[in-house]
Protein backbone atom coordinates (compact mmCIF):
# COMPACT_ATOMS: atom_id res chain seq x y z
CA UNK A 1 33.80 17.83 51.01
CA UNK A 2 33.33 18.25 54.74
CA UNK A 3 36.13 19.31 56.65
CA UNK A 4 35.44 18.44 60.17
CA UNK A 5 37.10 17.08 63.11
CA UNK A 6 36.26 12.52 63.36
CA UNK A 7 37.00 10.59 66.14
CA UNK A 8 39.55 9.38 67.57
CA UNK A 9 38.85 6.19 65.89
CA UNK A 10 39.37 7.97 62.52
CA UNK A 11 40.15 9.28 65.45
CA UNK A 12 41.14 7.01 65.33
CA UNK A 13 42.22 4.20 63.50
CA UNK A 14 45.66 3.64 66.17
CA UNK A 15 46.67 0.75 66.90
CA UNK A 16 49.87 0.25 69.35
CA UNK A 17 50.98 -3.27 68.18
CA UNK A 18 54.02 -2.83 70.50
CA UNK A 19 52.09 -2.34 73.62
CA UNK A 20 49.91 -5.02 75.52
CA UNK A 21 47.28 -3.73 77.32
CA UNK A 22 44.95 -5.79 79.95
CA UNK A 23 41.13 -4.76 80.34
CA UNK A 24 41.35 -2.49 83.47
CA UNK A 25 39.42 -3.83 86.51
CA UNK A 26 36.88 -0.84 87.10
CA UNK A 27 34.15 -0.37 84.49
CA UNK A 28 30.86 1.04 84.15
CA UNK A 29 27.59 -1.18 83.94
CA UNK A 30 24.86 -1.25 81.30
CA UNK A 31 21.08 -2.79 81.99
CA UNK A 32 20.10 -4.70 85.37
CA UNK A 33 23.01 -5.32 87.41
CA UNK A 34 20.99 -8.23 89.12
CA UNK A 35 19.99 -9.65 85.65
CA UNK A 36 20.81 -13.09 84.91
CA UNK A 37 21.82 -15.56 82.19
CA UNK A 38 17.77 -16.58 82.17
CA UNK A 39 17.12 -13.22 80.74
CA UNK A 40 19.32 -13.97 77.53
CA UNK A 41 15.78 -16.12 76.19
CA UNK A 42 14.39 -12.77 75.44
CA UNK A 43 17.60 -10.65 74.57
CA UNK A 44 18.12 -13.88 71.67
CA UNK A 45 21.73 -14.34 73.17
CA UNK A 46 22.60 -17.40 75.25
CA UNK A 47 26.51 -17.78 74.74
CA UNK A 48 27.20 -15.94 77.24
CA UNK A 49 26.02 -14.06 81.01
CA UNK A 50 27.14 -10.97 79.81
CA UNK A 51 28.60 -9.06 77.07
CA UNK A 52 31.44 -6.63 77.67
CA UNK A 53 32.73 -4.38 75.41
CA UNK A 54 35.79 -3.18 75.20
CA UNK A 55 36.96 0.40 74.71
CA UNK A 56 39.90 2.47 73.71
CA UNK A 57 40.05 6.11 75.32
CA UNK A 58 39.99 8.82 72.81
CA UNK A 59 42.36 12.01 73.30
CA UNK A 60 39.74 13.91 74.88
CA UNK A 61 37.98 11.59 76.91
CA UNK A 62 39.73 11.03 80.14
CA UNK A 63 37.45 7.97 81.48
CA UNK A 64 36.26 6.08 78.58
CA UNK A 65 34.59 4.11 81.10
CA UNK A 66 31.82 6.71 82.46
CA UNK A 67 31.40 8.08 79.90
CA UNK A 68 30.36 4.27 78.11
CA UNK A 69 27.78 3.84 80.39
CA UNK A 70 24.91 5.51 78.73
CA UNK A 71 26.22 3.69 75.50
CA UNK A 72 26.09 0.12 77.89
CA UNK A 73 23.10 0.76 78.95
CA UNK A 74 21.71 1.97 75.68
CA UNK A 75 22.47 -1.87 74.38
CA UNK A 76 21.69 -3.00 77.08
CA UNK A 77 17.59 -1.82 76.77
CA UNK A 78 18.51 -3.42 73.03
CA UNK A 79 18.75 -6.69 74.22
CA UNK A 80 15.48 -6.17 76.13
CA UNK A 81 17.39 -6.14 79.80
CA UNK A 82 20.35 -8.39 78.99
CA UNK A 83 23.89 -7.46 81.07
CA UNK A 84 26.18 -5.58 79.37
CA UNK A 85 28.93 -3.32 80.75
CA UNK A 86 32.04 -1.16 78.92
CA UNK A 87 35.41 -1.57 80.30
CA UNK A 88 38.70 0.43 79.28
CA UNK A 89 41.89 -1.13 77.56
CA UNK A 90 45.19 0.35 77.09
CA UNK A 91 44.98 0.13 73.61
CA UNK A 92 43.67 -2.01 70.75
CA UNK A 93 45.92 -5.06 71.49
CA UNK A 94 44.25 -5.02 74.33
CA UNK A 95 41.13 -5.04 73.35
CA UNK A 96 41.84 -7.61 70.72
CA UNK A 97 43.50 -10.18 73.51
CA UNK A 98 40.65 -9.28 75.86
CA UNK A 99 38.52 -10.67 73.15
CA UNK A 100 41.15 -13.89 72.53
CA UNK A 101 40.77 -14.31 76.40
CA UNK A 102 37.15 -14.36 76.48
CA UNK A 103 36.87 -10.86 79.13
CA UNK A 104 35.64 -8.99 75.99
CA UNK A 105 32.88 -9.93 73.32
CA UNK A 106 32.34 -6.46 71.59
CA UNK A 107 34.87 -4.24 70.20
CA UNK A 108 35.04 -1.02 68.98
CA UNK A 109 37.72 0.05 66.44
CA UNK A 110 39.18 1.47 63.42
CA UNK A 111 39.65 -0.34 60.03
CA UNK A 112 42.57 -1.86 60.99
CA UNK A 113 42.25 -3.01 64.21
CA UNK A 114 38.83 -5.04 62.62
CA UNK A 115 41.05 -6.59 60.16
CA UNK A 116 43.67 -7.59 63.24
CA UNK A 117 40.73 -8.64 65.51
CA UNK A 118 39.26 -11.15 62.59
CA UNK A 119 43.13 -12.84 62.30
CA UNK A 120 43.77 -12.68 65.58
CA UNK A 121 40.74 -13.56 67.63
CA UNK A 122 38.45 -14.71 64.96
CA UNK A 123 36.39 -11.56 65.15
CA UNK A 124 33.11 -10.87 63.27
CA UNK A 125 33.01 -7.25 61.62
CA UNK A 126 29.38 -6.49 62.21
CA UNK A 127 28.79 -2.73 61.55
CA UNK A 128 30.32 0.37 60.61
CA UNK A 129 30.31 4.71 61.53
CA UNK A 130 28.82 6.87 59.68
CA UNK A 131 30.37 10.52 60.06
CA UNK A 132 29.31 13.63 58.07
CA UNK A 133 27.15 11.32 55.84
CA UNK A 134 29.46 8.90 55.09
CA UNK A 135 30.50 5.54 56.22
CA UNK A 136 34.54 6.42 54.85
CA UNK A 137 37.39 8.86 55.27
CA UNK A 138 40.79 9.74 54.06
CA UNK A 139 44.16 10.07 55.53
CA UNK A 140 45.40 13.50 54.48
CA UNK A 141 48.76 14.63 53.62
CA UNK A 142 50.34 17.87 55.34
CA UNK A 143 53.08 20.23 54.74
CA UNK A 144 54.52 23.37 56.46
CA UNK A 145 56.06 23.99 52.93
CA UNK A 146 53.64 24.34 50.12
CA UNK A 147 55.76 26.16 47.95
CA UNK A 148 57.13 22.59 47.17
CA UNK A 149 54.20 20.79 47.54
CA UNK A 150 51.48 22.78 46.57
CA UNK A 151 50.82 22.61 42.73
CA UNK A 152 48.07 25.41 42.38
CA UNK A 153 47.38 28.26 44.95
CA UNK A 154 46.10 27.09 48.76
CA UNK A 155 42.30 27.43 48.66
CA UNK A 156 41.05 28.53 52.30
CA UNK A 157 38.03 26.63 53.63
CA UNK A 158 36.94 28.17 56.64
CA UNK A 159 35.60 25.78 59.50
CA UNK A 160 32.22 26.23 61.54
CA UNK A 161 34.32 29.05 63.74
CA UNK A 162 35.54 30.93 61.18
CA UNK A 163 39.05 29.97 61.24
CA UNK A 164 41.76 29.65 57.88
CA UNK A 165 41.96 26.01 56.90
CA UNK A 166 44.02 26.05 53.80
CA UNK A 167 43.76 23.08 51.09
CA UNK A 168 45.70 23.10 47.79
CA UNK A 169 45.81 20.32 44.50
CA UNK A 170 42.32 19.83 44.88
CA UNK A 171 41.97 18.52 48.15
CA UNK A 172 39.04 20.84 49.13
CA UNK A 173 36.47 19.52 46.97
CA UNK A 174 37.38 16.09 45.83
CA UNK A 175 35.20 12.90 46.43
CA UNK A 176 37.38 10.66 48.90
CA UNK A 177 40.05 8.52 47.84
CA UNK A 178 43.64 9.30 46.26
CA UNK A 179 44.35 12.87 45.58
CA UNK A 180 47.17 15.33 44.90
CA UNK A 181 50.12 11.93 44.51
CA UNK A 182 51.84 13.99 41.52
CA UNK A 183 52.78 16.20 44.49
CA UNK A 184 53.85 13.38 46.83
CA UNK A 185 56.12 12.50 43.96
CA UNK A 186 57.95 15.32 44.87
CA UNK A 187 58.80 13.60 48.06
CA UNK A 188 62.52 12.81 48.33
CA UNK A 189 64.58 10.54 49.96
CA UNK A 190 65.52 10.62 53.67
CA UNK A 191 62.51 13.38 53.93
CA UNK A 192 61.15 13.15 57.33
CA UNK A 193 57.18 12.61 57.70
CA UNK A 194 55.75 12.75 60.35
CA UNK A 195 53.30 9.67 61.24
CA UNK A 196 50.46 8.71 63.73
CA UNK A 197 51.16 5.40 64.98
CA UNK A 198 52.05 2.34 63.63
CA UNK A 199 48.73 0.74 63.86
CA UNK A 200 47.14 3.43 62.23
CA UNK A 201 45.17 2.75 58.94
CA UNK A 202 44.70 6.70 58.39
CA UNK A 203 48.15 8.04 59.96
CA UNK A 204 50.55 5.20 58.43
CA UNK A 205 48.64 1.98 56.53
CA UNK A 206 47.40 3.53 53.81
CA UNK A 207 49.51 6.78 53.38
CA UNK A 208 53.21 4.71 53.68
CA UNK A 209 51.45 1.94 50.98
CA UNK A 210 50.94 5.10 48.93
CA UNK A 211 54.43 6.02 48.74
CA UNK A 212 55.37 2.73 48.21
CA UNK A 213 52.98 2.38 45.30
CA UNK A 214 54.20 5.46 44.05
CA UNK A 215 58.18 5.67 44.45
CA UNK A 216 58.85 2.34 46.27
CA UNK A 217 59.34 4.21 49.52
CA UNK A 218 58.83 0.69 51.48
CA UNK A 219 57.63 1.00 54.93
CA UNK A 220 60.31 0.23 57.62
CA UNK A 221 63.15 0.26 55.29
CA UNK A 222 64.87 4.03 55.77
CA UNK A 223 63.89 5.28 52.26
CA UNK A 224 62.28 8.41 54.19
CA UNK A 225 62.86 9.59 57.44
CA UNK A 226 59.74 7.88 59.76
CA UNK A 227 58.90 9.81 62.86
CA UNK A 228 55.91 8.31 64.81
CA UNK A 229 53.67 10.92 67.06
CA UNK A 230 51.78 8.51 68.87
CA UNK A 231 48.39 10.55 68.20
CA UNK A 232 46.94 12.34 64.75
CA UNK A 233 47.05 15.81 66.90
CA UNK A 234 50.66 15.47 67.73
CA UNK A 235 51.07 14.63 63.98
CA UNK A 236 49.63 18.31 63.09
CA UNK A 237 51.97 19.49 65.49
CA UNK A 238 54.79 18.38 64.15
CA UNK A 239 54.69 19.50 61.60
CA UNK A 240 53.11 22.92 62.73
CA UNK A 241 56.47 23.22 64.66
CA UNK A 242 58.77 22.55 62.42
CA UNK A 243 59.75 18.86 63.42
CA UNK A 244 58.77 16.94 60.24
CA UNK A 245 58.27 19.26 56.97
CA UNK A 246 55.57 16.40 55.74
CA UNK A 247 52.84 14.62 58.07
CA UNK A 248 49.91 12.93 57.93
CA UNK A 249 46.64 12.35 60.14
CA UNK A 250 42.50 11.92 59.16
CA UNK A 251 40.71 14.77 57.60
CA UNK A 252 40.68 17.39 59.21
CA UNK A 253 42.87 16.37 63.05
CA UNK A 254 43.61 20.52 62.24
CA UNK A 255 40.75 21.34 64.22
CA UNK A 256 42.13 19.21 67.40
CA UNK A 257 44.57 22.00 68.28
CA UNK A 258 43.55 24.84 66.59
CA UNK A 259 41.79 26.04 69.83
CA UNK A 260 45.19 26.63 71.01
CA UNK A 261 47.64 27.11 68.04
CA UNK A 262 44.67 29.70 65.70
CA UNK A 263 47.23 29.70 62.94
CA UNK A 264 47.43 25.60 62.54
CA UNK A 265 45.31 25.93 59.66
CA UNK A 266 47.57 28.22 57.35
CA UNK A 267 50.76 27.00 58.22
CA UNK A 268 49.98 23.07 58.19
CA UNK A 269 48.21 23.03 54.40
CA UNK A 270 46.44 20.04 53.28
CA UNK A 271 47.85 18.62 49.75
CA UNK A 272 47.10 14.84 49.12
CA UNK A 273 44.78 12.27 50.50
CA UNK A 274 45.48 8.74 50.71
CA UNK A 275 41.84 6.29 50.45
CA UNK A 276 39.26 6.05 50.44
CA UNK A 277 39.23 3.85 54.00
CA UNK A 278 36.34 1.95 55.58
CA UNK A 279 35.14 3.90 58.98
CA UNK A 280 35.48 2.57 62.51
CA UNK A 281 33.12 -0.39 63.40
CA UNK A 282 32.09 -2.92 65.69
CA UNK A 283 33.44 -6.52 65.55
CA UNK A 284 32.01 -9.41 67.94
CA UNK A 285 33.62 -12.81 69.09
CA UNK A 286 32.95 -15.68 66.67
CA UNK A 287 31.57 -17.32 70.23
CA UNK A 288 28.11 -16.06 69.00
CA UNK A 289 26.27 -18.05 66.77
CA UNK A 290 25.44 -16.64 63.40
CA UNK A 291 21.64 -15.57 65.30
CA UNK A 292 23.03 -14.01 67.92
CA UNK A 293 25.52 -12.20 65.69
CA UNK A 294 22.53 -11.00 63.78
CA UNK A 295 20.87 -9.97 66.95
CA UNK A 296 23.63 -8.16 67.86
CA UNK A 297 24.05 -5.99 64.81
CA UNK A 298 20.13 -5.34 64.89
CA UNK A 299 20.69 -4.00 68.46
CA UNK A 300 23.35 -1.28 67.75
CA UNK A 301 21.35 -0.34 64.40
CA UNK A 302 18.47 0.20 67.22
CA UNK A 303 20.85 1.99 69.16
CA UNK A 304 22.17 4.30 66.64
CA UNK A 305 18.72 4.80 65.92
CA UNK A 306 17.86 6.05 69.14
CA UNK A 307 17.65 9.79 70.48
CA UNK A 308 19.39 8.79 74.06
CA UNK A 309 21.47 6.14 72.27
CA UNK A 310 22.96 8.22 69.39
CA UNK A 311 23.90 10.45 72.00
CA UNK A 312 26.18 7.84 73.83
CA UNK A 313 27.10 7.10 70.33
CA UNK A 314 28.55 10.88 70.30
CA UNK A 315 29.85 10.79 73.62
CA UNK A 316 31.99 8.08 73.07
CA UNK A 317 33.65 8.18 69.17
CA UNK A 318 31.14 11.23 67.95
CA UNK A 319 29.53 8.51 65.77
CA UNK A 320 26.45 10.02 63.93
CA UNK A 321 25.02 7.08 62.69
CA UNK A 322 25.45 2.83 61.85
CA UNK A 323 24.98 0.82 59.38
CA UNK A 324 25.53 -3.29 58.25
CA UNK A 325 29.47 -3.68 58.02
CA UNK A 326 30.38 -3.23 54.16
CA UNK A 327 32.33 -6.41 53.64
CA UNK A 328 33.50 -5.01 50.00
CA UNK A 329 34.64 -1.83 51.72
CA UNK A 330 36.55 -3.76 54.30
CA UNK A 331 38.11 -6.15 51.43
CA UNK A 332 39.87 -2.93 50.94
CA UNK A 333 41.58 -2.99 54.19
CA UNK A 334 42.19 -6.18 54.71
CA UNK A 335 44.49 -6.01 51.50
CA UNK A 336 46.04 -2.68 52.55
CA UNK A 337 47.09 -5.01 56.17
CA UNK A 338 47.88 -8.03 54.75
CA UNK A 339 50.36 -6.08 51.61
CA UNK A 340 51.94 -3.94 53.70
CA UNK A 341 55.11 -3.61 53.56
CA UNK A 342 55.10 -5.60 50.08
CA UNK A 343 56.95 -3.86 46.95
């Protein structure tokens, strides 16, 4: 099982429901800035002048925006010439009501936020990541205390730079999806875990429906102690400093800070997963007609398939690769957001 850094769409998967964001007003520009609605005969779309797409920045990406451009431009030379620009939101909500509002036609965004973006604004999923090889991910389950948690000896997976990543109850081999939940049995009430946001279908979604599932820990209701970090790296750190004996993030957010905390990886030990969850994708406004929906999905396939454009790809959300969305994969998801909460 790969043990590698994702995005922040995995990276994330965060959505900040209690925030509204607004598209900001400066953005970069993909394709001809002079081109026109006539060129949209060739590109296949006609809906609209232009197609904006609207971004989320990462962690480690300080202007979304720039660094979008090559990925604009990239669809862009897609649609054989036709406008097409990236512009920065404060957070999903944003994007999602840029999309309601009609500033924003393309979105980029975790599991969750697709679900939100089809109820809310009548989004089309139309693709999804592929990372590593694979087109889903876990949430994994951390502790500072694996004397409790850990029900066999911590195996050490070293990453590409050598460092101790420790994994215990199977959680360095398995095939994605639920592992190690005789150990999150253990948890008890009023335990305080540490979680990403609550928006996140990695760092709170699908790891708080697992407790429920499992002890009837319901979301929201006190049975546990619910701390949110506001990013998967701050989760690590949490719990790497003591402030929540439990956390959770995607597999593996340790090697976001282990650049500057080298012992992250044996004192934060990986001992359940919680999925398997769809990856990130690409939903478009139902304002496109089922042709130009299909033209839009055969675009980003082109772009993903592109030297220059898989590179933009990287830049952006590290995405290695795209494929058709998986609508059976998403059914997943969709029942994780619409349950929540349910005992």
């Amino acid at each position: 099982m790969r043990k590698k850094t994702l995005s922040t769409f995995a990276l994330a998967s965060v959505l900040t429901l209690t925030m509204a964001g607004c598209v900001a007003e400066e953005g970069g520009t993909g394709g001809d800035e002079e081109a026109e609605a006539g060129d949209s005969e060739s590109a296949g779309i006609s809906s609209v002048d232009e197609i904006v797409i609207a971004l989320v920045p990462s962690n480690d990406i300080d202007n979304i925006v720039e660094s979008a451009e090559p990925l604009a431009e990239a669809l862009s030379d897609a649609l054989d010439g036709f406008p097409v620009r990236a512009e920065e939101t404060q957070d999903y909500l944003g994007a999602i009501t840029a999309m309601q509002t009609g500033d924003a036609q393309v979105v980029m965004s975790g599991p969750v936020g697709m679900i939100q973006a089809e109820e809310q604004a009548d989004a089309v999923p139309i693709t999804q990541s592929i990372r590593y090889g694979s087109d889903v991910y876990v949430t994994q389950w951390f502790t500072n205390d694996p004397d409790t948690y850990c029900m066999d000896e911590p195996v050490d997976v070293p990453d590409e730079d050598g460092n101790t990543m420790l994994f215990c109850n199977g959680t360095d081999e398995a095939e994605p999806g639920a592992v190690g939940e005789e150990a999150l049995e253990l948890i008890e009430e009023g335990t305080t875990v540490s979680y990403v946001d609550q928006g996140s279908a990695s760092g709170y979604y699908y790891p708080a429906t697992q407790l429920n599932d499992l002890l009837g820990f319901a979301p929201g209701e006190g049975d546990i102690d619910e701390q949110f970090a506001g990013s998967h790296d701050n989760s690590v750190l949490n719990v790497y400093n003591d402030n929540a004996t439990i956390g959770t993030s995607f597999d593996d957010a340790r090697q976001n800070v282990v650049a500057e905390n080298p012992d992250v990886g044996e004192e934060v030990v990986v001992f359940a997963w919680a999925g398997p969850i769809p990856n990130d994708g690409i939903v478009v406004s139902s304002e496109f007609s089922e042709e130009e929906q299909q033209v839009l999905t055969d675009a980003w396939l082109a772009v993903a398939e592109d030297e220059d454009g898989l590179a933009a790809l990287d830049e952006v959300y590290e995405i290695e690769g795209m494929v058709e969305a998986d609508q059976e994969a998403l059914d997943g998801a969709r029942q994780v957001y619409n349950d929540f909460g349910d005992e």
